[in-house]
Protein backbone atom coordinates (compact mmCIF):
# COMPACT_ATOMS: atom_id res chain seq x y z
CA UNK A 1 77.66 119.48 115.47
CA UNK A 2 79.02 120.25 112.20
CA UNK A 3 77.39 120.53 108.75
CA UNK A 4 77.69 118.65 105.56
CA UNK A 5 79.50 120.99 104.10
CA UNK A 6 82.16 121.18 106.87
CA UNK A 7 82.30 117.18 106.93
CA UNK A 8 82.84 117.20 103.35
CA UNK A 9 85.43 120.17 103.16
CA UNK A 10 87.51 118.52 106.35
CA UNK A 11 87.46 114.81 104.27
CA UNK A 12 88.98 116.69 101.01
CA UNK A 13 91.14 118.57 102.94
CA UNK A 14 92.32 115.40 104.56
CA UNK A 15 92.85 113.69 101.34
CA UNK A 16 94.58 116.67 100.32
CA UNK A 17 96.94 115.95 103.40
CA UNK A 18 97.69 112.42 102.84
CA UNK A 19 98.14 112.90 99.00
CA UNK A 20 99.84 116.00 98.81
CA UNK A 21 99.27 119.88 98.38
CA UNK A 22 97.32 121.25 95.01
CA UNK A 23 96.13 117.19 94.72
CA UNK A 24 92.22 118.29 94.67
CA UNK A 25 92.86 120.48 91.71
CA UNK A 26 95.23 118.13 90.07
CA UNK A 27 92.63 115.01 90.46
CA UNK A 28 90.60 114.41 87.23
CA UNK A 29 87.03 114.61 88.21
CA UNK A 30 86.39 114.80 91.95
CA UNK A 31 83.36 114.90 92.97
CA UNK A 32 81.00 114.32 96.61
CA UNK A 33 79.56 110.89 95.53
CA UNK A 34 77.91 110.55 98.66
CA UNK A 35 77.16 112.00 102.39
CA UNK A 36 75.65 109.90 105.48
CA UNK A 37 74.96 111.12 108.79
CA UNK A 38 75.60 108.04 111.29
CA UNK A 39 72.64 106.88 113.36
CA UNK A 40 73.24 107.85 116.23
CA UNK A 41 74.45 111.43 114.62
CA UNK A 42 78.19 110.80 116.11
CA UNK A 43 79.89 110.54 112.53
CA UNK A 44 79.29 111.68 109.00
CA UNK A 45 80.26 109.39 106.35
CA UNK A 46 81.73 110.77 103.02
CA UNK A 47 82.34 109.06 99.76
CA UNK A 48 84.45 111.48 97.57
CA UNK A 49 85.09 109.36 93.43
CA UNK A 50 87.59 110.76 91.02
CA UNK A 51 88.67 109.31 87.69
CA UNK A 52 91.35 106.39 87.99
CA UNK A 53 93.10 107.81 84.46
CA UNK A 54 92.64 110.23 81.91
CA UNK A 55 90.20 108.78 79.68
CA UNK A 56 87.50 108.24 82.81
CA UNK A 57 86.82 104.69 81.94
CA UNK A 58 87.11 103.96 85.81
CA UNK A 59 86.83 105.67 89.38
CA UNK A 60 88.23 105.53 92.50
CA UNK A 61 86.20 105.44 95.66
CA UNK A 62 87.40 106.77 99.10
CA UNK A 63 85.09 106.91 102.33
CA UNK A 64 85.62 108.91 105.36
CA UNK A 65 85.17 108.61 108.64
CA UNK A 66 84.33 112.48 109.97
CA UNK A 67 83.48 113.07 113.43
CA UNK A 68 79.99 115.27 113.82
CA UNK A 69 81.04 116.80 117.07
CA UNK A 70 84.55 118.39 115.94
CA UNK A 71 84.75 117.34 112.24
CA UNK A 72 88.23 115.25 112.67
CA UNK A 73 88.41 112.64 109.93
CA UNK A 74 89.38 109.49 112.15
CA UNK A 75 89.14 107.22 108.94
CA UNK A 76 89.29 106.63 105.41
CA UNK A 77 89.01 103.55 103.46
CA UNK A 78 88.55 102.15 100.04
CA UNK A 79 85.33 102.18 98.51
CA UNK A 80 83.90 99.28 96.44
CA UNK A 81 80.34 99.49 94.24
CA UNK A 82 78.73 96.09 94.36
């Protein structure tokens, strides 16, 4: 099984995929907002929140789907605070 750390590298790393390379140093501040191991240990669950402009007035949420056995990210959606 993989660790945290890897779950949370391989769901930036993803990101950084999907949005382009250098986007993890370009995004205004990115932070690990939070990190869930599944149940039933088969997935870890990573929230990653950056700043939606400049000013920080607002975030944006992603979760990942990271698989604990061989850390591929299998999905990523939107992430909405209640």
């Amino acid at each position: 099984m993989i660790d945290v750390k890897t779950a949370v590298d391989n769901a930036v790393n993803y990101a950084a995929t999907l949005y382009g390379k250098g986007w993890a140093s370009l995004v205004p501040g990115l932070l690990v907002e939070e990190v869930e191991l599944s149940d039933d240990e088969q997935f870890w669950y990573v929230t990653l929140g950056w700043d939606a402009d400049r000013l920080g007035t607002s975030r944006i949420y992603k979760s990942f789907k990271v698989r604990a056995d061989s850390g591929d990210v299998v999905a990523m959606k939107i992430r909405t605070l209640q």
